[in-house]
C-alpha atoms as a PDB file:
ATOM      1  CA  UNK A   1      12.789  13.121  13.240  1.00  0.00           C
ATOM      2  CA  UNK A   2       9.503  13.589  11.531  1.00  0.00           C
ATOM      3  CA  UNK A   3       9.558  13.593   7.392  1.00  0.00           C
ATOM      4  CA  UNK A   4       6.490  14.532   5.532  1.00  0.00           C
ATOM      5  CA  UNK A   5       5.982  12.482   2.225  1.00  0.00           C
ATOM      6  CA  UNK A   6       3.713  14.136   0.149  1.00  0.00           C
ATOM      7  CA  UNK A   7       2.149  12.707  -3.524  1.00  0.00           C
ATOM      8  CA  UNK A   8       0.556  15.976  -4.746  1.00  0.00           C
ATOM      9  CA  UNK A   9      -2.224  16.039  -6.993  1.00  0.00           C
ATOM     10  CA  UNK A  10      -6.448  15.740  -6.191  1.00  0.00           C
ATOM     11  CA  UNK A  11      -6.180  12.241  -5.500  1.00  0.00           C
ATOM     12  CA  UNK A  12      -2.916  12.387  -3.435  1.00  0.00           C
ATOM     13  CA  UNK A  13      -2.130  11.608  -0.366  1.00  0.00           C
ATOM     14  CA  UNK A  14       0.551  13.059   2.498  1.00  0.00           C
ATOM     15  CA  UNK A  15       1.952  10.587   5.334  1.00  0.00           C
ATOM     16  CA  UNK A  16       4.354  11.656   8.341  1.00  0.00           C
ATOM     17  CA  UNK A  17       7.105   8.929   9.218  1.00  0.00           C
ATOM     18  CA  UNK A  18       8.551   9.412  12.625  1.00  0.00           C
ATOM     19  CA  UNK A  19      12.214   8.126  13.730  1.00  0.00           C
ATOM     20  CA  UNK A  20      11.582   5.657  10.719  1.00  0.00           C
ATOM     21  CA  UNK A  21       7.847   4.555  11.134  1.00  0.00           C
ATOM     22  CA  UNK A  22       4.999   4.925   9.892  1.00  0.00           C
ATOM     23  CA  UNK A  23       3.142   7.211  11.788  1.00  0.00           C
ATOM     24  CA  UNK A  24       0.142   8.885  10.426  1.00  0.00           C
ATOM     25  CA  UNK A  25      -1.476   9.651   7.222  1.00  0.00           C
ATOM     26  CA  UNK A  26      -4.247  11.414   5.164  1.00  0.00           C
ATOM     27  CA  UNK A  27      -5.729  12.151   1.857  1.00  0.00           C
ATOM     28  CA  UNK A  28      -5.162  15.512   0.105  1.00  0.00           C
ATOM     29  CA  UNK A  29      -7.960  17.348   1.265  1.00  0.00           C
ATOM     30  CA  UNK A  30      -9.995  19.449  -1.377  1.00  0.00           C
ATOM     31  CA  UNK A  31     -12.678  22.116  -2.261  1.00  0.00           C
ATOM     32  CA  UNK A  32     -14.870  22.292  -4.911  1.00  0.00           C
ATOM     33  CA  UNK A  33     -14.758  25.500  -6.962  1.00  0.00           C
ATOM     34  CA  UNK A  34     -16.373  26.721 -10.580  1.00  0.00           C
ATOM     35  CA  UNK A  35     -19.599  26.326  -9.402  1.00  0.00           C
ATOM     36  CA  UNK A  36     -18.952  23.020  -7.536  1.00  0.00           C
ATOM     37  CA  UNK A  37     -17.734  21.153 -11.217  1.00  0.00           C
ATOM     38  CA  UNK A  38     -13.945  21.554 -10.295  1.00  0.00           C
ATOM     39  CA  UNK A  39     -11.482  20.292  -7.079  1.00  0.00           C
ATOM     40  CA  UNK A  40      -8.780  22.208  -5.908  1.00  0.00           C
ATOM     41  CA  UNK A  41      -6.736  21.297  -3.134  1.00  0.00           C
ATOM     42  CA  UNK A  42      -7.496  22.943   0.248  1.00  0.00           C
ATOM     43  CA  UNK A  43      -4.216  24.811   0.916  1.00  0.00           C
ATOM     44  CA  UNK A  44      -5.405  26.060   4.865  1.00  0.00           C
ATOM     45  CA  UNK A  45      -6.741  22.423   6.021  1.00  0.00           C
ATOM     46  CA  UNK A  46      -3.586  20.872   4.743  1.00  0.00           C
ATOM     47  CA  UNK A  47      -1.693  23.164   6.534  1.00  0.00           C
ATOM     48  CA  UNK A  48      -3.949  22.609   9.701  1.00  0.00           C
ATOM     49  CA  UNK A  49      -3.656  18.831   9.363  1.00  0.00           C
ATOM     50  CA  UNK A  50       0.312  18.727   8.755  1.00  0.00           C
ATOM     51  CA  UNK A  51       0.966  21.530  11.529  1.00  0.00           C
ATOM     52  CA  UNK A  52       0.649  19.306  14.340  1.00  0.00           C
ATOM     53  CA  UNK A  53       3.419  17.320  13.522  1.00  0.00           C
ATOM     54  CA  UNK A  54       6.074  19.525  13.571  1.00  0.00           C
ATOM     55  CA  UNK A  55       7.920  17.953  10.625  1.00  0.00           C
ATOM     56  CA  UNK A  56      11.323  18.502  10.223  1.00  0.00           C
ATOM     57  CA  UNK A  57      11.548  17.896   6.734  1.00  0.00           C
ATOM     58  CA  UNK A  58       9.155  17.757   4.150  1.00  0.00           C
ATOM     59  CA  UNK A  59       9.298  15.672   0.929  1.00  0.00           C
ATOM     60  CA  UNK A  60       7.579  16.033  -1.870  1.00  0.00           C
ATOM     61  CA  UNK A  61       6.977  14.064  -4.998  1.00  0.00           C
ATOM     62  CA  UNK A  62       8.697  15.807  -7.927  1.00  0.00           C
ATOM     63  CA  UNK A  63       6.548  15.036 -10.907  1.00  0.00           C
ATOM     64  CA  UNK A  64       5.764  15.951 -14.078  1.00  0.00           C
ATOM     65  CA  UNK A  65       3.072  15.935 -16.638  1.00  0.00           C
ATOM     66  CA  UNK A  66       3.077  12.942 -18.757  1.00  0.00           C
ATOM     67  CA  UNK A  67       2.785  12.291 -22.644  1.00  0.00           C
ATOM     68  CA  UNK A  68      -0.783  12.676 -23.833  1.00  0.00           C
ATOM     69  CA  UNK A  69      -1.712  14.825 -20.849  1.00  0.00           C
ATOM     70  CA  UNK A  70      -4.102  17.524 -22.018  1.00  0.00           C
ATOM     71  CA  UNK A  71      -3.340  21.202 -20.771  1.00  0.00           C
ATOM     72  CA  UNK A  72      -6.097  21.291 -18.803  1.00  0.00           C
ATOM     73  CA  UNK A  73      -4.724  18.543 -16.881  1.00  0.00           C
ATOM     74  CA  UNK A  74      -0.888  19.461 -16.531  1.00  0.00           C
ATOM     75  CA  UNK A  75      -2.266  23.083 -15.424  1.00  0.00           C
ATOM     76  CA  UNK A  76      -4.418  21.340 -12.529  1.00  0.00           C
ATOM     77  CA  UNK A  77      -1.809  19.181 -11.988  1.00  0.00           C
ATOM     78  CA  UNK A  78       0.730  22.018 -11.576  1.00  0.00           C
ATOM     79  CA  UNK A  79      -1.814  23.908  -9.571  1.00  0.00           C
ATOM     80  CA  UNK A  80      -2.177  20.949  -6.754  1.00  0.00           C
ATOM     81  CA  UNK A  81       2.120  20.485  -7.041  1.00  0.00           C
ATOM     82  CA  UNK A  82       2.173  24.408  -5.957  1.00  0.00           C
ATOM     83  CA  UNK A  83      -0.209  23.784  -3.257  1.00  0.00           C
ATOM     84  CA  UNK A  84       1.650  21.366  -1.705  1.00  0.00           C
ATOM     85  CA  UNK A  85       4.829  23.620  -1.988  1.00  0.00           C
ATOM     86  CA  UNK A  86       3.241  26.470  -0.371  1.00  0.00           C
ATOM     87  CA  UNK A  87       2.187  24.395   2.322  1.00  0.00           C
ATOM     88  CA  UNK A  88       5.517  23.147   3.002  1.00  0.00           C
ATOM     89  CA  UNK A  89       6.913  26.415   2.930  1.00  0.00           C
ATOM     90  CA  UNK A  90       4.251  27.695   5.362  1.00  0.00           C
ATOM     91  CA  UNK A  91       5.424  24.801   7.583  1.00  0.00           C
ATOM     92  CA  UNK A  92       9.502  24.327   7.465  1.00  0.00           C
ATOM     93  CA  UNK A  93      12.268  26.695   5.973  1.00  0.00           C
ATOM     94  CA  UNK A  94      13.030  25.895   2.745  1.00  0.00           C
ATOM     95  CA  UNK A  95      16.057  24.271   3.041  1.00  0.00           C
ATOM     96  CA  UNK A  96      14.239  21.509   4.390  1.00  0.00           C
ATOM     97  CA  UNK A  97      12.027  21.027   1.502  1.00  0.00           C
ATOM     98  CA  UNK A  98      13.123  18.079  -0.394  1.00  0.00           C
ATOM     99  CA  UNK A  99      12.295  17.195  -3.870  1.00  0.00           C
ATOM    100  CA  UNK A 100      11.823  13.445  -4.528  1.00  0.00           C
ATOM    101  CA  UNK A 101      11.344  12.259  -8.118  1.00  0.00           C
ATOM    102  CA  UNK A 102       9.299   9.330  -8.907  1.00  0.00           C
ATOM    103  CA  UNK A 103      12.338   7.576 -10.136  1.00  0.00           C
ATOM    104  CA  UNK A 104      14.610   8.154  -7.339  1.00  0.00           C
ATOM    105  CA  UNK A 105      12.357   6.346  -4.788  1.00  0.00           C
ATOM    106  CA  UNK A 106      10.965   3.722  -6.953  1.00  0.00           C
ATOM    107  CA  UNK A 107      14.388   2.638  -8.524  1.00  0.00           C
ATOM    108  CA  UNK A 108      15.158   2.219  -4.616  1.00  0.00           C
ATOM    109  CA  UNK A 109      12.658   0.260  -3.313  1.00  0.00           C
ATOM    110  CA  UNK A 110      13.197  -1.745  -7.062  1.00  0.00           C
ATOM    111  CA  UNK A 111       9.495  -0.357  -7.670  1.00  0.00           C
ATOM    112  CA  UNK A 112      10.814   0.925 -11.355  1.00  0.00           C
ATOM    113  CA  UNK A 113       8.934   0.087 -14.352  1.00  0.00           C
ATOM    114  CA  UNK A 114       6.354  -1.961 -12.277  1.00  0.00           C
ATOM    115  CA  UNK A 115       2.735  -1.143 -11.908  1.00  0.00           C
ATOM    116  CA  UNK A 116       1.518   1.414  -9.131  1.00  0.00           C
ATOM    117  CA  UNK A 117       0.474  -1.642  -6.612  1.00  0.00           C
ATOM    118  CA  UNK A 118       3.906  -3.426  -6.512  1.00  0.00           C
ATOM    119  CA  UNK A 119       4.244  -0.477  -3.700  1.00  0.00           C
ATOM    120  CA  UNK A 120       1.890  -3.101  -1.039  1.00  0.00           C
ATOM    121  CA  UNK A 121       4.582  -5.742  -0.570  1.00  0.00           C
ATOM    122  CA  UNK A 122       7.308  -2.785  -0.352  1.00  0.00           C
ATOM    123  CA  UNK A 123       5.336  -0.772   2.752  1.00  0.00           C
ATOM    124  CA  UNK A 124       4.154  -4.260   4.383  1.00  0.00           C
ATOM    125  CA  UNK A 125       7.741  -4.909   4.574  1.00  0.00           C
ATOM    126  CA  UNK A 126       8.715  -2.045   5.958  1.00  0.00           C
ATOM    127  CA  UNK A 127       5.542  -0.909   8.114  1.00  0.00           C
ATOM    128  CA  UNK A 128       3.604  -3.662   8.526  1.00  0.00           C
ATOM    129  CA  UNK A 129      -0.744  -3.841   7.414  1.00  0.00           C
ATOM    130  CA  UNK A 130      -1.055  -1.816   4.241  1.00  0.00           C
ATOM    131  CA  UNK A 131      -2.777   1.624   4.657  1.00  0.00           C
ATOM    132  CA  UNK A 132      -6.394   1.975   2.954  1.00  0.00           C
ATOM    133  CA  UNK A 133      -5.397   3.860  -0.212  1.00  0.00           C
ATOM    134  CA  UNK A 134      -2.434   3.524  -2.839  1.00  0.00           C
ATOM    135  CA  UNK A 135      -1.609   6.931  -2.479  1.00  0.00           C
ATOM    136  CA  UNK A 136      -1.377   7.155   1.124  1.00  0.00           C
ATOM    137  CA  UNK A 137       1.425   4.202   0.107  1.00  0.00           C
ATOM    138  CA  UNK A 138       2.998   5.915  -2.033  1.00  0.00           C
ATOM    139  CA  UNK A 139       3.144   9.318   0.205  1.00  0.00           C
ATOM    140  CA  UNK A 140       4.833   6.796   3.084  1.00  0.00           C
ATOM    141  CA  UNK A 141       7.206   5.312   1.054  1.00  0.00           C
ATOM    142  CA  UNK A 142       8.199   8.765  -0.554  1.00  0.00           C
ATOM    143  CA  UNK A 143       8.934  10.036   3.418  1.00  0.00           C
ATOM    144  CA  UNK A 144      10.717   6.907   4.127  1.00  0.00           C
ATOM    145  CA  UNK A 145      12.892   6.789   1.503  1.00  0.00           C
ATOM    146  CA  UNK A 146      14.001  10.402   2.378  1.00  0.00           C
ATOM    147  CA  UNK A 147      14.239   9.947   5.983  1.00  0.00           C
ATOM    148  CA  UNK A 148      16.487   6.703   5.255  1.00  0.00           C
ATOM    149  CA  UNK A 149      18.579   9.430   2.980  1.00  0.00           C
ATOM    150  CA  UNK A 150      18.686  11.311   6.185  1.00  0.00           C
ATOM    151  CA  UNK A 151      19.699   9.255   8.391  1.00  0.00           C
ATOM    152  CA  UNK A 152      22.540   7.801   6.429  1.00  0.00           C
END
């Protein structure tokens, strides 16, 4: 079974775990719009890069804007979040689309309330060598924890 975790936003990351591993992984590929001042995520290469694994499921982080967010922010936010849904939609039906909030995975893995590196000794426990990037962590352990809810 292949899961997709994805942690949407410019600086996310997506990461495919197969049968229960760790399997492959990439940043959130962008473009630069508004006369190159912007990003925006790249909808069509994030298809082309997820296609190839035929996922069976796709999970995706369900977040929301925070306190003391500007607009601008929470709108660019929402506008990556929607990019990763229509990418997952392109690529599974969507009753396999899960929605994974931050708190379900991290309360979990006992990640809750802790900073945003406590993830490394989590994903070396269950993968092995840490990936490159925090996200790409986070994406993993987002796809594992679903696949684990699958499995079950």
């Amino acid at each position: 079974m292949n899961i997709i975790g994805i942690d949407p936003g410019i600086n996310g990351a997506w990461a495919v775990i197969s049968d229960g591993a760790f399997y492959a992984s990439g940043r959130m590929p962008t473009v630069m719009y508004k006369n190159r001042s912007k990003k925006l995520i790249c909808a069509r290469t994030l298809l082309e890069e997820l296609e190839v694994y035929r996922p069976d499921i796709i999970a995706i982080e369900n977040v929301n804007s925070r306190p003391g967010d500007g607009t601008q922010s929470a709108f660019n936010f929402g506008v990556a979040f929607g990019g990763a849904i229509f990418v997952a939609q392109m690529l599974v039906d969507h009753e396999r689309i899960r929605f994974v909030t931050p708190r379900m995975w991290k309360e979990y893995f006992g990640l809750s309330k802790k900073p945003k590196n406590a993830v490394k000794p989590v994903f070396e426990s269950a993968f092995g060598s840490y990936p490159k990037n925090i996200d790409i962590a986070d994406a993993a352990m987002i796809g594992y924890f679903q696949w684990l809810r699958e499995v079950k």
